[in-house]
PDB file of N, CA and C in Angstrom:
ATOM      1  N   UNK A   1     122.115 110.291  83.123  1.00  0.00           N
ATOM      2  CA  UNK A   1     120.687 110.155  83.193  1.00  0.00           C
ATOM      3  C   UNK A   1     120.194 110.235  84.640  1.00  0.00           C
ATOM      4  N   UNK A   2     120.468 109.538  85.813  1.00  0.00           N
ATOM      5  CA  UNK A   2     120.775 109.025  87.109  1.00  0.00           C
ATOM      6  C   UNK A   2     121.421 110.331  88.211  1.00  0.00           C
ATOM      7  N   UNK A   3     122.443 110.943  87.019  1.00  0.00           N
ATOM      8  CA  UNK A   3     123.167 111.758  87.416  1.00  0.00           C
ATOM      9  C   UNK A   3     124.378 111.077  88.500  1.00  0.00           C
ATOM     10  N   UNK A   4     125.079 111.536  89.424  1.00  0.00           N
ATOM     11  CA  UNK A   4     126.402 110.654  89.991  1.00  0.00           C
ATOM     12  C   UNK A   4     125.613 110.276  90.929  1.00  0.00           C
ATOM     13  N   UNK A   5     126.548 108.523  90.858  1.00  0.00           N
ATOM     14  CA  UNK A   5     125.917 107.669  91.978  1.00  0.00           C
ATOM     15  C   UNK A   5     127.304 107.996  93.615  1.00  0.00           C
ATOM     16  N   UNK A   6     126.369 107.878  94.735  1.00  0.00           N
ATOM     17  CA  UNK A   6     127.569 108.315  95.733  1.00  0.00           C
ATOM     18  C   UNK A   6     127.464 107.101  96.485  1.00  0.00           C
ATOM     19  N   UNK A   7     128.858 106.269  96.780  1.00  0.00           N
ATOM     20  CA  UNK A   7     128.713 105.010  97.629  1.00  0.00           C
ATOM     21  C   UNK A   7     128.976 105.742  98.930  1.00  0.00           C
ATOM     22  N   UNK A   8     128.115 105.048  99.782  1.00  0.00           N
ATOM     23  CA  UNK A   8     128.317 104.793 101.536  1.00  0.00           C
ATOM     24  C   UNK A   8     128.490 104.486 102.176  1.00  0.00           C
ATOM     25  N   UNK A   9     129.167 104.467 103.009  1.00  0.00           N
ATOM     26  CA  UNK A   9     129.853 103.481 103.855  1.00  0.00           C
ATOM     27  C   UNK A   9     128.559 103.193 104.844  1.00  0.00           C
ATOM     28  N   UNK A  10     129.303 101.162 105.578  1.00  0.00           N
ATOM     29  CA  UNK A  10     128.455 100.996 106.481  1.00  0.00           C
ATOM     30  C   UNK A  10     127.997 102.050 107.754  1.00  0.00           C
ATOM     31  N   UNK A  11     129.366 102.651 107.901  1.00  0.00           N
ATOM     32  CA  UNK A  11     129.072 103.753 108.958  1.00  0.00           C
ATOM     33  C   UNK A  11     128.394 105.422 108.855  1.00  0.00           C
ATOM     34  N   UNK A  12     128.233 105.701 107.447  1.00  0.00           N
ATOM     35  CA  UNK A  12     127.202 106.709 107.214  1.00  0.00           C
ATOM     36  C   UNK A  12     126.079 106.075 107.213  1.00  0.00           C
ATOM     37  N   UNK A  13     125.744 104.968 106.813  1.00  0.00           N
ATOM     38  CA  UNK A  13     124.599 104.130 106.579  1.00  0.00           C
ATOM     39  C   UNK A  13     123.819 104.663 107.958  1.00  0.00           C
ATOM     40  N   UNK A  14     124.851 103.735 108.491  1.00  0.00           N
ATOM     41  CA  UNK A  14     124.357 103.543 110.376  1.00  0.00           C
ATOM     42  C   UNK A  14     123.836 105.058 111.036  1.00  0.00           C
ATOM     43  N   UNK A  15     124.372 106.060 110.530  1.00  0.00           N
ATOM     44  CA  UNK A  15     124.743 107.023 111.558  1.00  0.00           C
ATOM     45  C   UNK A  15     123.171 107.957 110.917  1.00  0.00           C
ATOM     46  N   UNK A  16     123.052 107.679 109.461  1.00  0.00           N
ATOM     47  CA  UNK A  16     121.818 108.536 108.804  1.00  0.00           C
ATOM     48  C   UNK A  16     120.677 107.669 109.114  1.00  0.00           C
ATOM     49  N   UNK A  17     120.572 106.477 109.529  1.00  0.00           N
ATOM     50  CA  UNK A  17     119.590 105.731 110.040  1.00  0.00           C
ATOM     51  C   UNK A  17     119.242 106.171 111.586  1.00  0.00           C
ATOM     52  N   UNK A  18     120.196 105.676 112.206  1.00  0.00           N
ATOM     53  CA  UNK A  18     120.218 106.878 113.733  1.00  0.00           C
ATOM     54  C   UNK A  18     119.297 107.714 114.201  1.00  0.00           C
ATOM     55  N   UNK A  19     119.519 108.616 112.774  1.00  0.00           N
ATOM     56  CA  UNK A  19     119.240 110.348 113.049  1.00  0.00           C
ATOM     57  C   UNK A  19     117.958 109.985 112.348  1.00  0.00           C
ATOM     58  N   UNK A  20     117.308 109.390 111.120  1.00  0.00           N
ATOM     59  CA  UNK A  20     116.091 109.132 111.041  1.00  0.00           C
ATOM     60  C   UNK A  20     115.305 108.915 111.925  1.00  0.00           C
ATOM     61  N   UNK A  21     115.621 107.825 112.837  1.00  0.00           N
ATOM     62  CA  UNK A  21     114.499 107.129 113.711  1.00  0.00           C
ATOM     63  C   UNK A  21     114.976 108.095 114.717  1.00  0.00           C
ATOM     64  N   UNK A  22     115.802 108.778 115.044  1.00  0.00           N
ATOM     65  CA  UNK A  22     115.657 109.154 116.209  1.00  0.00           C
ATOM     66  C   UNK A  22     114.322 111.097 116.064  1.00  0.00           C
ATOM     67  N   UNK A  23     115.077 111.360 114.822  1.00  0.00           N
ATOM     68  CA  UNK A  23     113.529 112.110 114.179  1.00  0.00           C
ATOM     69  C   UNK A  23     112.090 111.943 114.374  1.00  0.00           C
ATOM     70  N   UNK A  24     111.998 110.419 114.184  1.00  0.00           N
ATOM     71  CA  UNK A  24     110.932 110.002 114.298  1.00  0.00           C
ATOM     72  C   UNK A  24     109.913 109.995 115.825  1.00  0.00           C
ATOM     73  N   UNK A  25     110.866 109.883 116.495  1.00  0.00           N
ATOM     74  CA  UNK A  25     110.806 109.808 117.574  1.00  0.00           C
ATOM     75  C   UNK A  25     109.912 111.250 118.532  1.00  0.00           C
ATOM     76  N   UNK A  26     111.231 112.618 118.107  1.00  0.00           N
ATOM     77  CA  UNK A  26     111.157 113.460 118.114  1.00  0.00           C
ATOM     78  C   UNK A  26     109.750 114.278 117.616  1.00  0.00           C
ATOM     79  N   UNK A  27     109.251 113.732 116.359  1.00  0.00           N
ATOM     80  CA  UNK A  27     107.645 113.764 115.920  1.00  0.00           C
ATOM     81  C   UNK A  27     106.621 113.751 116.866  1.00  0.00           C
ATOM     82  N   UNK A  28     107.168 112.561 118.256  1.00  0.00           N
ATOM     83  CA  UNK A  28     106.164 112.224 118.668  1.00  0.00           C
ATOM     84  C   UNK A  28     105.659 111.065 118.462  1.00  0.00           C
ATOM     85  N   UNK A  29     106.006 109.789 117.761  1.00  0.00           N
ATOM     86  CA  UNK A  29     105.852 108.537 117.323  1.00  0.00           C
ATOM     87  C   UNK A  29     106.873 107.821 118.730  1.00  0.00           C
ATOM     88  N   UNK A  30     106.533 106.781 118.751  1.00  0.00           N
ATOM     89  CA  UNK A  30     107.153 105.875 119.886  1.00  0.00           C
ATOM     90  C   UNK A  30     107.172 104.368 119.392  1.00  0.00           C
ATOM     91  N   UNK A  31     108.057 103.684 120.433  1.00  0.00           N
ATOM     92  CA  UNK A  31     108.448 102.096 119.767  1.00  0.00           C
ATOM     93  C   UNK A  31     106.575 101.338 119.295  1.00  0.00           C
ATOM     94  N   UNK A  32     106.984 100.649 118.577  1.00  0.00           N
ATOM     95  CA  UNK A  32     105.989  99.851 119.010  1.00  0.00           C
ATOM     96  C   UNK A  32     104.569 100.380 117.770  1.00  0.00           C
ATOM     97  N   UNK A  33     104.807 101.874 117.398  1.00  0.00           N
ATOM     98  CA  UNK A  33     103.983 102.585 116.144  1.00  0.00           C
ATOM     99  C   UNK A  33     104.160 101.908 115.135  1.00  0.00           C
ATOM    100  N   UNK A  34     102.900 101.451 114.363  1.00  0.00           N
ATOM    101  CA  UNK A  34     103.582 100.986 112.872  1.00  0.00           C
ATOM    102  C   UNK A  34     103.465 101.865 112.017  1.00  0.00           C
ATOM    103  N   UNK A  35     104.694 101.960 110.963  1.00  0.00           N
ATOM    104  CA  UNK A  35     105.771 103.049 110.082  1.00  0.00           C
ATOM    105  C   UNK A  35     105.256 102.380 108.783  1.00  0.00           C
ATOM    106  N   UNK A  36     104.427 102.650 108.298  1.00  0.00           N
ATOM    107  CA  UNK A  36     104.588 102.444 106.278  1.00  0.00           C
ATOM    108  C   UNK A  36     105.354 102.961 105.636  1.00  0.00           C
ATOM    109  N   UNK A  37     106.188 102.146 105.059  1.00  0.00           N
ATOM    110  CA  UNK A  37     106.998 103.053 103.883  1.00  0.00           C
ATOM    111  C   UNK A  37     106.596 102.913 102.890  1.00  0.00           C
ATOM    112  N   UNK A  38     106.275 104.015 101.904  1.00  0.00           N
ATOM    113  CA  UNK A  38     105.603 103.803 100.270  1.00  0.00           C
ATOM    114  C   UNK A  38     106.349 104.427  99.728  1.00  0.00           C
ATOM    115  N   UNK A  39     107.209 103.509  99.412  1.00  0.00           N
ATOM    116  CA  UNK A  39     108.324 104.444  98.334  1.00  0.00           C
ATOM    117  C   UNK A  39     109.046 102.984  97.453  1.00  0.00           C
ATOM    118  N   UNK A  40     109.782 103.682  96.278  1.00  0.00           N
ATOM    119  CA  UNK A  40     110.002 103.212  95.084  1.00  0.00           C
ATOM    120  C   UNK A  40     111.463 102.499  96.103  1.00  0.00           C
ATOM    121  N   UNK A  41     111.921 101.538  95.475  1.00  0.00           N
ATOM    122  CA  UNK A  41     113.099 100.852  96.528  1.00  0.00           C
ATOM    123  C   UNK A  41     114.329 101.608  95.817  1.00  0.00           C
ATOM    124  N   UNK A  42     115.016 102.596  97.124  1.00  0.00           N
ATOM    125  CA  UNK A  42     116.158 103.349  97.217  1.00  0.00           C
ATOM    126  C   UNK A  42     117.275 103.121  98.256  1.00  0.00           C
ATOM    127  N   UNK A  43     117.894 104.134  98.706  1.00  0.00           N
ATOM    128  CA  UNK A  43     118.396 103.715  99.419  1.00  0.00           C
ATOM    129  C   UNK A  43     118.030 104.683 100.641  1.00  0.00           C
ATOM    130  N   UNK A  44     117.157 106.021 100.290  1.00  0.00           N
ATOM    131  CA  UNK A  44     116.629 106.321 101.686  1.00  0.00           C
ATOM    132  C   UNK A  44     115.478 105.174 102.264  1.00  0.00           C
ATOM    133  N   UNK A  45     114.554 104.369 101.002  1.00  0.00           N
ATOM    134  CA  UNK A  45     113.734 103.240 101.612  1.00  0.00           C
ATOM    135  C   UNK A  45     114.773 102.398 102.381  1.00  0.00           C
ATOM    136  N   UNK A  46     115.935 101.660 102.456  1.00  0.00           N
ATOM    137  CA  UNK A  46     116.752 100.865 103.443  1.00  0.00           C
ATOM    138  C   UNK A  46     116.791 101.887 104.834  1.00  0.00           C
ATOM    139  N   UNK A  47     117.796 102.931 104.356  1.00  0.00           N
ATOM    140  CA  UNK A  47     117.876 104.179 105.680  1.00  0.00           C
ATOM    141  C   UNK A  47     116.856 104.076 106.365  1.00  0.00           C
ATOM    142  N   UNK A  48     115.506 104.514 106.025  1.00  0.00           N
ATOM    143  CA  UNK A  48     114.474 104.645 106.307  1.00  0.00           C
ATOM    144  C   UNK A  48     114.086 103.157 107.674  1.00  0.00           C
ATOM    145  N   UNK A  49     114.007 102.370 107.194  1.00  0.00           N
ATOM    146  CA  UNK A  49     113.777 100.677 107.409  1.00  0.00           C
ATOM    147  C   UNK A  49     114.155 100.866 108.829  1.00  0.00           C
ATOM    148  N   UNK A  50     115.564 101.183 108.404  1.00  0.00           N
ATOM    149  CA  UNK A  50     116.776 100.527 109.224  1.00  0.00           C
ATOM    150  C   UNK A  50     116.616 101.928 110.880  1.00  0.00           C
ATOM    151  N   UNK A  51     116.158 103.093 110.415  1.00  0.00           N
ATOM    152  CA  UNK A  51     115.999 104.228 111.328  1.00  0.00           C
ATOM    153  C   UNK A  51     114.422 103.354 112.234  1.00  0.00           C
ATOM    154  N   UNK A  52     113.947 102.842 111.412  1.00  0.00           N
ATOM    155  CA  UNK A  52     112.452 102.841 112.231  1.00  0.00           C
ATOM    156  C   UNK A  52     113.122 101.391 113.113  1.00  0.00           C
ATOM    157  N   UNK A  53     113.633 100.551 112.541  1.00  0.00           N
ATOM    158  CA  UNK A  53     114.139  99.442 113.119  1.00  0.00           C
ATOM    159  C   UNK A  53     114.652  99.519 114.430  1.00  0.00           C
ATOM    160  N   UNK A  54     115.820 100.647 114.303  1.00  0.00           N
ATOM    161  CA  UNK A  54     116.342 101.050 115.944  1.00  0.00           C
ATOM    162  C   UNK A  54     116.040 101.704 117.132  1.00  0.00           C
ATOM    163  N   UNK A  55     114.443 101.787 116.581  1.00  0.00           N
ATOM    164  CA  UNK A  55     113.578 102.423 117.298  1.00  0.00           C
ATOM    165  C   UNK A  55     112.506 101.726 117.918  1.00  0.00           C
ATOM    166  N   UNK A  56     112.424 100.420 117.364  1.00  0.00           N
ATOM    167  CA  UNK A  56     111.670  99.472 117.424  1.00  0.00           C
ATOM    168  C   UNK A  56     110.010  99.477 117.062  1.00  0.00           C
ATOM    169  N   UNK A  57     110.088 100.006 115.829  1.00  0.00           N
ATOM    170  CA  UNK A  57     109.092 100.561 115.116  1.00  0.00           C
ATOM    171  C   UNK A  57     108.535  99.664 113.958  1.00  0.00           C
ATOM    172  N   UNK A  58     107.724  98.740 114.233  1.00  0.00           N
ATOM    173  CA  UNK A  58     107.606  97.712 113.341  1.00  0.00           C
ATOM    174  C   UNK A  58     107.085  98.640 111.711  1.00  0.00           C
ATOM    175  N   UNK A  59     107.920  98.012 110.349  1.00  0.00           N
ATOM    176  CA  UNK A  59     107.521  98.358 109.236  1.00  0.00           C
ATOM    177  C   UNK A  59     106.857  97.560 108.575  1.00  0.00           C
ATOM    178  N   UNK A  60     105.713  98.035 108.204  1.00  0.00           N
ATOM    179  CA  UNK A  60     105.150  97.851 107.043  1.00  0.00           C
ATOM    180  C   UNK A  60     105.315  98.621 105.450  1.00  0.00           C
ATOM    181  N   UNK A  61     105.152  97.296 105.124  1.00  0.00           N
ATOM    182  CA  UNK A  61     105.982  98.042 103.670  1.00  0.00           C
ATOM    183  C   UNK A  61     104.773  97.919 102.182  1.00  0.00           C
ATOM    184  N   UNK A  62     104.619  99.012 101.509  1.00  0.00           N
ATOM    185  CA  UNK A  62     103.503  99.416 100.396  1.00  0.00           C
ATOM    186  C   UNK A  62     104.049  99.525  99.584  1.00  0.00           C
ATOM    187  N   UNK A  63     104.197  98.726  98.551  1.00  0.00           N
ATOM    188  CA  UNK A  63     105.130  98.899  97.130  1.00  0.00           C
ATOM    189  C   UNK A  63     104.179  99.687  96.022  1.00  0.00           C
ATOM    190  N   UNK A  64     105.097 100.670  95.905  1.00  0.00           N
ATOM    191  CA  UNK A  64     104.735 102.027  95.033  1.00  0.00           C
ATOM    192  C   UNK A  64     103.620 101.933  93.975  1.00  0.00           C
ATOM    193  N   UNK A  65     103.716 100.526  93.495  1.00  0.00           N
ATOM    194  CA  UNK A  65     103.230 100.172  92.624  1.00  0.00           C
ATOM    195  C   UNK A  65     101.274  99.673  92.945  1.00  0.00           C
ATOM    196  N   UNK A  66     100.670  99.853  94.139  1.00  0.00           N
ATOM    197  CA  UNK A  66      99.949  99.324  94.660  1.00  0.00           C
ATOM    198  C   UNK A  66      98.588 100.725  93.792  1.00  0.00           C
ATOM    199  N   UNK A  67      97.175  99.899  94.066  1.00  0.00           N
ATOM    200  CA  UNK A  67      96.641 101.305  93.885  1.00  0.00           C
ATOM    201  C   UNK A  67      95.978 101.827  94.893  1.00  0.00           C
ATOM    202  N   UNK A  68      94.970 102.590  95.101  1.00  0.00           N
ATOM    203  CA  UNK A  68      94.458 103.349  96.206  1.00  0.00           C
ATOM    204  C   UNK A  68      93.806 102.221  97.174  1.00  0.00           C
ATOM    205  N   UNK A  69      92.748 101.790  96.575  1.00  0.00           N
ATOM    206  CA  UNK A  69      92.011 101.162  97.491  1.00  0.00           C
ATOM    207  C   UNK A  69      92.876  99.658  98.791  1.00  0.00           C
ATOM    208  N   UNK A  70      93.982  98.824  97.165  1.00  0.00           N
ATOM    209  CA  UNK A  70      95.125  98.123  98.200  1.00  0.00           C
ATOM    210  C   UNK A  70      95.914  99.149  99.216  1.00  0.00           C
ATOM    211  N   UNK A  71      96.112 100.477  99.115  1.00  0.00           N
ATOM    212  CA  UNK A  71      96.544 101.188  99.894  1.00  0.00           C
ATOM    213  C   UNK A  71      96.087 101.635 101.119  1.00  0.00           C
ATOM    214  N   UNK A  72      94.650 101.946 100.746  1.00  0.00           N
ATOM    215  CA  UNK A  72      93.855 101.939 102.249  1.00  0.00           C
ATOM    216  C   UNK A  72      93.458 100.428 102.963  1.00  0.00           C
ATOM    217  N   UNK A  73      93.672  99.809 102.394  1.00  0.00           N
ATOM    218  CA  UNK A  73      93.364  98.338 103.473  1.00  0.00           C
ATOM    219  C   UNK A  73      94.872  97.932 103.848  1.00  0.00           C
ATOM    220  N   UNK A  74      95.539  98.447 103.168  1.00  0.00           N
ATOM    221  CA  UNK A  74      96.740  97.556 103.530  1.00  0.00           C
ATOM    222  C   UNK A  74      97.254  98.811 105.437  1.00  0.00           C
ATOM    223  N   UNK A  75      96.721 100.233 104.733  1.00  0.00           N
ATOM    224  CA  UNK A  75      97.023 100.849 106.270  1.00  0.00           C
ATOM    225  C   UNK A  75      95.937 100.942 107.271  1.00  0.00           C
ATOM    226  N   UNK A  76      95.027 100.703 107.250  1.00  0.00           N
ATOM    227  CA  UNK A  76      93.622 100.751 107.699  1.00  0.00           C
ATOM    228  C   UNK A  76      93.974  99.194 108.500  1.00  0.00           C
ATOM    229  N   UNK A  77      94.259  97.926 108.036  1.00  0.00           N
ATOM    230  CA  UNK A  77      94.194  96.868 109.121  1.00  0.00           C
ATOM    231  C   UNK A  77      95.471  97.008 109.464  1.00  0.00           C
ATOM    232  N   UNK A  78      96.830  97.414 109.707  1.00  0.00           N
ATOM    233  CA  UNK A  78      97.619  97.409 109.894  1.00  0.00           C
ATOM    234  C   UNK A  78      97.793  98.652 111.107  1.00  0.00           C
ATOM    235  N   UNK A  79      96.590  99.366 110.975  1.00  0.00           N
ATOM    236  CA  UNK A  79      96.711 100.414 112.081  1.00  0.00           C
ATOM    237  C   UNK A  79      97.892 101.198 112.051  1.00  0.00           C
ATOM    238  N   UNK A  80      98.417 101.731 110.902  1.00  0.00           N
ATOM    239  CA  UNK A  80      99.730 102.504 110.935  1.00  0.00           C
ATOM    240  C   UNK A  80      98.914 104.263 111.100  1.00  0.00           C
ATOM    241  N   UNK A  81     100.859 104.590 111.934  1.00  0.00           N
ATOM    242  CA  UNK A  81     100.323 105.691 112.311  1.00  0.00           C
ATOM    243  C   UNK A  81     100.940 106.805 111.493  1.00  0.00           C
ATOM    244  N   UNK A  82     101.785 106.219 110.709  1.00  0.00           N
ATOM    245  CA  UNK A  82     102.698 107.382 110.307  1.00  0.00           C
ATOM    246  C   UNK A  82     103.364 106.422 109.210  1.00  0.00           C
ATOM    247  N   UNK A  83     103.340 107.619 107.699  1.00  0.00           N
ATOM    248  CA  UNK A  83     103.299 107.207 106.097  1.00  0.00           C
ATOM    249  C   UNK A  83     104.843 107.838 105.626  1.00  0.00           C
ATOM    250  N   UNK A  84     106.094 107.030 105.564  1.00  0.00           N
ATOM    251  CA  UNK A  84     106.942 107.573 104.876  1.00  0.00           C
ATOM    252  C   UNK A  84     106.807 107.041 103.528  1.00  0.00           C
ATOM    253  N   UNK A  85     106.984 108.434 102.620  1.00  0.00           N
ATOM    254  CA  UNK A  85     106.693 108.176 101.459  1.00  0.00           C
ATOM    255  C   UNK A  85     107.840 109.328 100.573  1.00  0.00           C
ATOM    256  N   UNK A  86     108.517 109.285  99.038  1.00  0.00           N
ATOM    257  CA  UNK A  86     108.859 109.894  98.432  1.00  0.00           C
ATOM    258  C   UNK A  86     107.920 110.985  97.926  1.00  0.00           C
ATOM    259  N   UNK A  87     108.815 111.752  97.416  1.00  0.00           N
ATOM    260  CA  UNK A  87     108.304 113.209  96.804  1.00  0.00           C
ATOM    261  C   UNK A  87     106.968 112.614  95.706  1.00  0.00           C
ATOM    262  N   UNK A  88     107.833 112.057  95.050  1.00  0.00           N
ATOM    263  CA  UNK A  88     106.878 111.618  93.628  1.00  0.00           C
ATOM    264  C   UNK A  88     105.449 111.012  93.821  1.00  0.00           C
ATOM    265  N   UNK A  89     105.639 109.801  94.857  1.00  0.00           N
ATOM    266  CA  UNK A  89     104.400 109.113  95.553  1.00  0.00           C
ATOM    267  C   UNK A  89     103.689 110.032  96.079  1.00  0.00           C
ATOM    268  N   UNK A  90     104.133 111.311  96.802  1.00  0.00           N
ATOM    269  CA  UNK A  90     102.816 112.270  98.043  1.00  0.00           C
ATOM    270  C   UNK A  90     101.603 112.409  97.461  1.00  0.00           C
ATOM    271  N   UNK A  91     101.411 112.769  95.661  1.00  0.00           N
ATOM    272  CA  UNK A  91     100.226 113.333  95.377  1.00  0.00           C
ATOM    273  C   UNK A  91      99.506 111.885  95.335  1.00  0.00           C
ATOM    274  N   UNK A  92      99.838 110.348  95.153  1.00  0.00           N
ATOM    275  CA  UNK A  92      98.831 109.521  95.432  1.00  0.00           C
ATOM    276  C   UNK A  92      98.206 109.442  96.995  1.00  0.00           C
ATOM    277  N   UNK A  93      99.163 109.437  97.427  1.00  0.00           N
ATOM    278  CA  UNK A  93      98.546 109.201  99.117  1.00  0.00           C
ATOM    279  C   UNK A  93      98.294 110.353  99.480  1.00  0.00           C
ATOM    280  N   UNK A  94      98.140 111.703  99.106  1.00  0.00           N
ATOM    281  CA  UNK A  94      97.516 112.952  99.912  1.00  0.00           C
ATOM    282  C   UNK A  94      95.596 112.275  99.199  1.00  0.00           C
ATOM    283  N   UNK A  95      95.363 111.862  98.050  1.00  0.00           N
ATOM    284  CA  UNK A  95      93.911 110.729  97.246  1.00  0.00           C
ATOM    285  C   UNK A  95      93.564 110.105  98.474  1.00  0.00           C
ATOM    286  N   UNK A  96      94.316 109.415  98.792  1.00  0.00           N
ATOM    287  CA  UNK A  96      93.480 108.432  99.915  1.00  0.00           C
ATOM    288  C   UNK A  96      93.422 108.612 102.022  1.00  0.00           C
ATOM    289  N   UNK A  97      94.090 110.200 101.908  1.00  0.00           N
ATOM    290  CA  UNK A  97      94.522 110.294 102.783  1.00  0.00           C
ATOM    291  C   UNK A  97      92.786 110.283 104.366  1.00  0.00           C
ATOM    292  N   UNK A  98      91.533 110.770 103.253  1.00  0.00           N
ATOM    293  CA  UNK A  98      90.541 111.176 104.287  1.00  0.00           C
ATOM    294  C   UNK A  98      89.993 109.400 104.414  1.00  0.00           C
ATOM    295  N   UNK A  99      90.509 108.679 103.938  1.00  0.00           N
ATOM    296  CA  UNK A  99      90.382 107.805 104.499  1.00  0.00           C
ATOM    297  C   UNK A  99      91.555 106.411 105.409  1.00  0.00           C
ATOM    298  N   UNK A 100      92.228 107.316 105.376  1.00  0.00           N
ATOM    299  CA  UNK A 100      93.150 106.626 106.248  1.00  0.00           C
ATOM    300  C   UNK A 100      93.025 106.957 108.156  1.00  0.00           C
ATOM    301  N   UNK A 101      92.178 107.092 109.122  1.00  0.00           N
ATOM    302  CA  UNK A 101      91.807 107.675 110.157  1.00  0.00           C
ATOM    303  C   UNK A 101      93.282 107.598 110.826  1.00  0.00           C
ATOM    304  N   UNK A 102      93.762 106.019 111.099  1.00  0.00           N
ATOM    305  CA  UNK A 102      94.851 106.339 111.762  1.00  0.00           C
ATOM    306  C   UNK A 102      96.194 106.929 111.721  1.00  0.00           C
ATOM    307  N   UNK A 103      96.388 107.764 110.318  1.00  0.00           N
ATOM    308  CA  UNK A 103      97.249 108.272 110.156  1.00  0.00           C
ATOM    309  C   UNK A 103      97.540 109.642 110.517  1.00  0.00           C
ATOM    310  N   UNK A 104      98.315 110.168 111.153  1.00  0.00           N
ATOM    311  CA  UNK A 104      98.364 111.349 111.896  1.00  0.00           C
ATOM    312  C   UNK A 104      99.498 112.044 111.710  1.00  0.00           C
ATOM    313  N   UNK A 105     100.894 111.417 110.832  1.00  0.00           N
ATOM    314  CA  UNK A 105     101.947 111.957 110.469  1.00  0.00           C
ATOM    315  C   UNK A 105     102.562 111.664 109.660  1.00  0.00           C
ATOM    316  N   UNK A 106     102.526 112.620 108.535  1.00  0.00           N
ATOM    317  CA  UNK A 106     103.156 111.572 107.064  1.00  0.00           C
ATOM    318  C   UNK A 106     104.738 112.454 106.548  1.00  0.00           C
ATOM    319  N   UNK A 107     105.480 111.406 106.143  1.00  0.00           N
ATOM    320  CA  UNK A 107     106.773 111.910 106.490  1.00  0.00           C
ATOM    321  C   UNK A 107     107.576 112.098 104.927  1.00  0.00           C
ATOM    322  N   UNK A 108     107.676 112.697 103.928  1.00  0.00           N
ATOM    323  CA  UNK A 108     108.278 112.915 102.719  1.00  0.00           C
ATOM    324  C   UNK A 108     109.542 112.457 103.076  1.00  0.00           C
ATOM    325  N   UNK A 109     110.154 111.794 102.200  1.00  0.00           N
ATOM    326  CA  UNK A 109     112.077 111.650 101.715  1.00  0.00           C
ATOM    327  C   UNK A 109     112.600 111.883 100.535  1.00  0.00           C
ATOM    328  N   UNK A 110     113.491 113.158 100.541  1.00  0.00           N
ATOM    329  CA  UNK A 110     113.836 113.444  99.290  1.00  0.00           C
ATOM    330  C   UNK A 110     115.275 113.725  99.565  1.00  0.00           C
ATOM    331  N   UNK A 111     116.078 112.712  99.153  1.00  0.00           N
ATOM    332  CA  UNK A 111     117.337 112.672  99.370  1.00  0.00           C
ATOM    333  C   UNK A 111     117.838 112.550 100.535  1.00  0.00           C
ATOM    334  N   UNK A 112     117.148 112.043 101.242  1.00  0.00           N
ATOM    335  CA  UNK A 112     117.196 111.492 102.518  1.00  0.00           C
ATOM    336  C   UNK A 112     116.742 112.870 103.741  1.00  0.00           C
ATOM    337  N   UNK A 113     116.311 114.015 103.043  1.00  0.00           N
ATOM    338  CA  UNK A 113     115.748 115.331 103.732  1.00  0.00           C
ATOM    339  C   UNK A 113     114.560 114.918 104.369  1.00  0.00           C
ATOM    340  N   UNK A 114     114.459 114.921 105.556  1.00  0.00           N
ATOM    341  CA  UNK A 114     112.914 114.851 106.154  1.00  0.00           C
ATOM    342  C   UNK A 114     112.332 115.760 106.175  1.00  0.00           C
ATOM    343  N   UNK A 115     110.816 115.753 105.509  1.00  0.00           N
ATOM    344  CA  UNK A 115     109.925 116.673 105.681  1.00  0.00           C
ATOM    345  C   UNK A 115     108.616 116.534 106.354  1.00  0.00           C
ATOM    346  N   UNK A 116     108.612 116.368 107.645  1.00  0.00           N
ATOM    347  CA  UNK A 116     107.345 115.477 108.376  1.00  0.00           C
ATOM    348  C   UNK A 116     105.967 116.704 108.058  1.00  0.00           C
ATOM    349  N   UNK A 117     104.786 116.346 108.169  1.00  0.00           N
ATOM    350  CA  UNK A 117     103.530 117.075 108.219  1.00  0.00           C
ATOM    351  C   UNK A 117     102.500 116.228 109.360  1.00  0.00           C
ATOM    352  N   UNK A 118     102.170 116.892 110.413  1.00  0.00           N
ATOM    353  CA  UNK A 118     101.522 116.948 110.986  1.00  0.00           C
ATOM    354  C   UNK A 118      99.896 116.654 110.733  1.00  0.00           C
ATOM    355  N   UNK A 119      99.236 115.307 111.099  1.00  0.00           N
ATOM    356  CA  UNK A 119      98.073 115.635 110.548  1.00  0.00           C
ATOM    357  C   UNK A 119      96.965 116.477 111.729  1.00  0.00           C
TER     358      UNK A 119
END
């Protein structure tokens, strides 16, 4: 159903977290940016966490389950600058996106593939 589950070691963990935040970086985001993650809890959401973490990228976190309007207040006072979110979630948050001002780079994860967009 799931299809095969693949275990990871602490040290792929570490090393795909790394290369996340250091991506992030690379975007153009810097320490100190706050990172929303809106995604369903996986294990690119930990990766994810753990990449913005070593970057010193404080997270804020939007559980999938939220609706538009908790979505724009929750990034609107939080001043985030940049929305990692899953494939499935993009078409809600591309809804609330003309009102999100401070968001300027929203980042898809699909199998841990980064797909950043430029706002």
């Amino acid at each position: 159903m799931l299809g095969e589950y693949r275990w990871r070691t602490y040290t792929e963990m570490n090393v795909e977290a790394g290369n996340f935040g250091r991506g992030l970086m690379e975007m153009g985001l810097r320490a100190k940016d706050n990172i929303a993650l809106f995604s369903e809890t996986r294990a690119e959401w930990l990766i994810g966490a753990n990449g913005c973490m070593k970057q010193s990228m404080p997270v804020v976190t939007l559980y999938a389950n939220l609706g538009e309007d908790a979505l724009v207040h929750a990034i609107n006072e939080t001043e985030v600058t940049c929305v990692i979110t899953s494939q499935e979630l993009l078409p809600k948050f591309e809804n609330i996106l003309p009102r999100t001002p401070s968001v300027s780079i929203l980042v898809r994860i699909y199998s841990f593939a980064l797909c950043a967009i430029r706002l």
